[in-house]
Protein backbone atom coordinates (compact mmCIF):
# COMPACT_ATOMS: atom_id res chain seq x y z
CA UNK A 1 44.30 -14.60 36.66
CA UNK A 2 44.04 -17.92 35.01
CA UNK A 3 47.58 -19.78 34.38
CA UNK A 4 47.97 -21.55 31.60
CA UNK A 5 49.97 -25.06 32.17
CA UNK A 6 51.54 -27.89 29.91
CA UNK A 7 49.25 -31.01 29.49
CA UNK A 8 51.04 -33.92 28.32
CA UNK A 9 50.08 -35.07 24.51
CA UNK A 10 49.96 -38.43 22.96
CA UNK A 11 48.30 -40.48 20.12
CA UNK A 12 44.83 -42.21 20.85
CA UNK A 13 45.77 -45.64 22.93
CA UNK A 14 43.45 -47.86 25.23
CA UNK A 15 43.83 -46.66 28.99
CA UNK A 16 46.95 -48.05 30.74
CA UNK A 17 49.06 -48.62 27.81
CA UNK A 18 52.27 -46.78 28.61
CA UNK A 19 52.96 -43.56 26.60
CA UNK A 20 55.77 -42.68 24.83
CA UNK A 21 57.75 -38.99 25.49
CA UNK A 22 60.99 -38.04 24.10
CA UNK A 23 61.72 -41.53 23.49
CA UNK A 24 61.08 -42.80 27.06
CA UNK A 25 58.42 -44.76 28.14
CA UNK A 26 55.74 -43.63 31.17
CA UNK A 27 53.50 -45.24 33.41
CA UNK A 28 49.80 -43.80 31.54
CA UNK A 29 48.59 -42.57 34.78
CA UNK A 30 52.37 -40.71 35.39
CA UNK A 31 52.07 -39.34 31.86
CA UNK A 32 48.37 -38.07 31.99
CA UNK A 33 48.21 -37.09 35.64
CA UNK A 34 51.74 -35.04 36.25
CA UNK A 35 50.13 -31.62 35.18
CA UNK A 36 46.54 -32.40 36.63
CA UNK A 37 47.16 -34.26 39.88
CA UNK A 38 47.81 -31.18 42.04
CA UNK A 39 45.00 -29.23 40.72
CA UNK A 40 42.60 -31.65 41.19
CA UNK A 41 43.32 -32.70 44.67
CA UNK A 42 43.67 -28.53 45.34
CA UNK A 43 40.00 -28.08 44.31
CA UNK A 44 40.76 -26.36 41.49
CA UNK A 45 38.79 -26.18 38.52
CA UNK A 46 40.81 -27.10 35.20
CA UNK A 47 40.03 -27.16 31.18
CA UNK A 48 41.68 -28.51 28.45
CA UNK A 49 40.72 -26.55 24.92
CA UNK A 50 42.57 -27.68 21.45
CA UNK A 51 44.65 -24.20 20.66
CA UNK A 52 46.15 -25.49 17.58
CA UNK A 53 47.79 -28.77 15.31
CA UNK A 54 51.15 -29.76 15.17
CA UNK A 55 52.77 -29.59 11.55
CA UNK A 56 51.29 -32.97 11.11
CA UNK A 57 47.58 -31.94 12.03
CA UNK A 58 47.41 -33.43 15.62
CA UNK A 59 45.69 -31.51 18.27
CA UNK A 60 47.95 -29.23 20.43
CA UNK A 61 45.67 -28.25 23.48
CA UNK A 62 46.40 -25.77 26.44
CA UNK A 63 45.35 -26.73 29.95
CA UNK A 64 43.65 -23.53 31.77
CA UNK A 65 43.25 -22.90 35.37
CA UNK A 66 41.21 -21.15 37.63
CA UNK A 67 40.63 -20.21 41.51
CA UNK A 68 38.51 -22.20 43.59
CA UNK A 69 35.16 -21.59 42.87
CA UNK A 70 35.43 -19.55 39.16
CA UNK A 71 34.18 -22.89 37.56
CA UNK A 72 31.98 -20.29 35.46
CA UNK A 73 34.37 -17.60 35.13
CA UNK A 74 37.14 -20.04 33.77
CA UNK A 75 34.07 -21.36 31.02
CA UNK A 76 33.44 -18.07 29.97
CA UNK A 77 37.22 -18.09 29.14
CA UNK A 78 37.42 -20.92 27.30
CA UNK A 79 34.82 -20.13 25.13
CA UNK A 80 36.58 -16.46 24.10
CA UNK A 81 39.42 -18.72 23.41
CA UNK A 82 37.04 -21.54 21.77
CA UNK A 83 35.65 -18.56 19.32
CA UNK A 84 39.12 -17.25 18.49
CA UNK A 85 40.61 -20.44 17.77
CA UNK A 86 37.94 -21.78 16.21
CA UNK A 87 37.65 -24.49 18.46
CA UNK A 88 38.32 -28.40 17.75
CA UNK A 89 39.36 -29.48 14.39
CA UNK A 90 40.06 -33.37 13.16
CA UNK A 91 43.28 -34.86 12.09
CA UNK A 92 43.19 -35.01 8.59
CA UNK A 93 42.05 -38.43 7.03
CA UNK A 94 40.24 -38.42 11.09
């Protein structure tokens, strides 16, 4: 089983700069570690993979987790989903 969980999206900024999200402002650290923290410190291993764009063409990604120890396993995953997506594509004008 490999869940798939939210990972938090925002434009390009320089580290630390707070982030925006429904109009509030967040700590950058709060806003890019509240769906990662846990799995990292668990020992999980994690991947982010671009799934889609918004109607504006930015990246929407998916966050995909795996047991300890399927750091392979949870590649070969992302890969099937890589070639089915078709993987990364730029912002227009990017």
């Amino acid at each position: 089983m490999c869940p798939v969980v939210p990972i938090a999206a925002f434009t390009h900024r320089p580290s630390g700069e707070p982030i925006e999200i429904d109009g509030k402002q967040f700590p950058y650290l709060k806003a890019i570690g509240a769906y990662t923290t846990l799995f990292n410190l668990a020992g999980n291993p994690v991947i982010v993979l671009p799934l889609s764009q918004s109607h504006k063409g930015l990246p929407i990604g998916v966050q995909l987790v795996g047991r300890r120890g399927s750091d392979m396993r949870l590649i070969a995953i992302a890969e099937t989903l890589t070639e089915i997506t078709g993987g990364f594509q730029p912002p227009p004008g990017y």
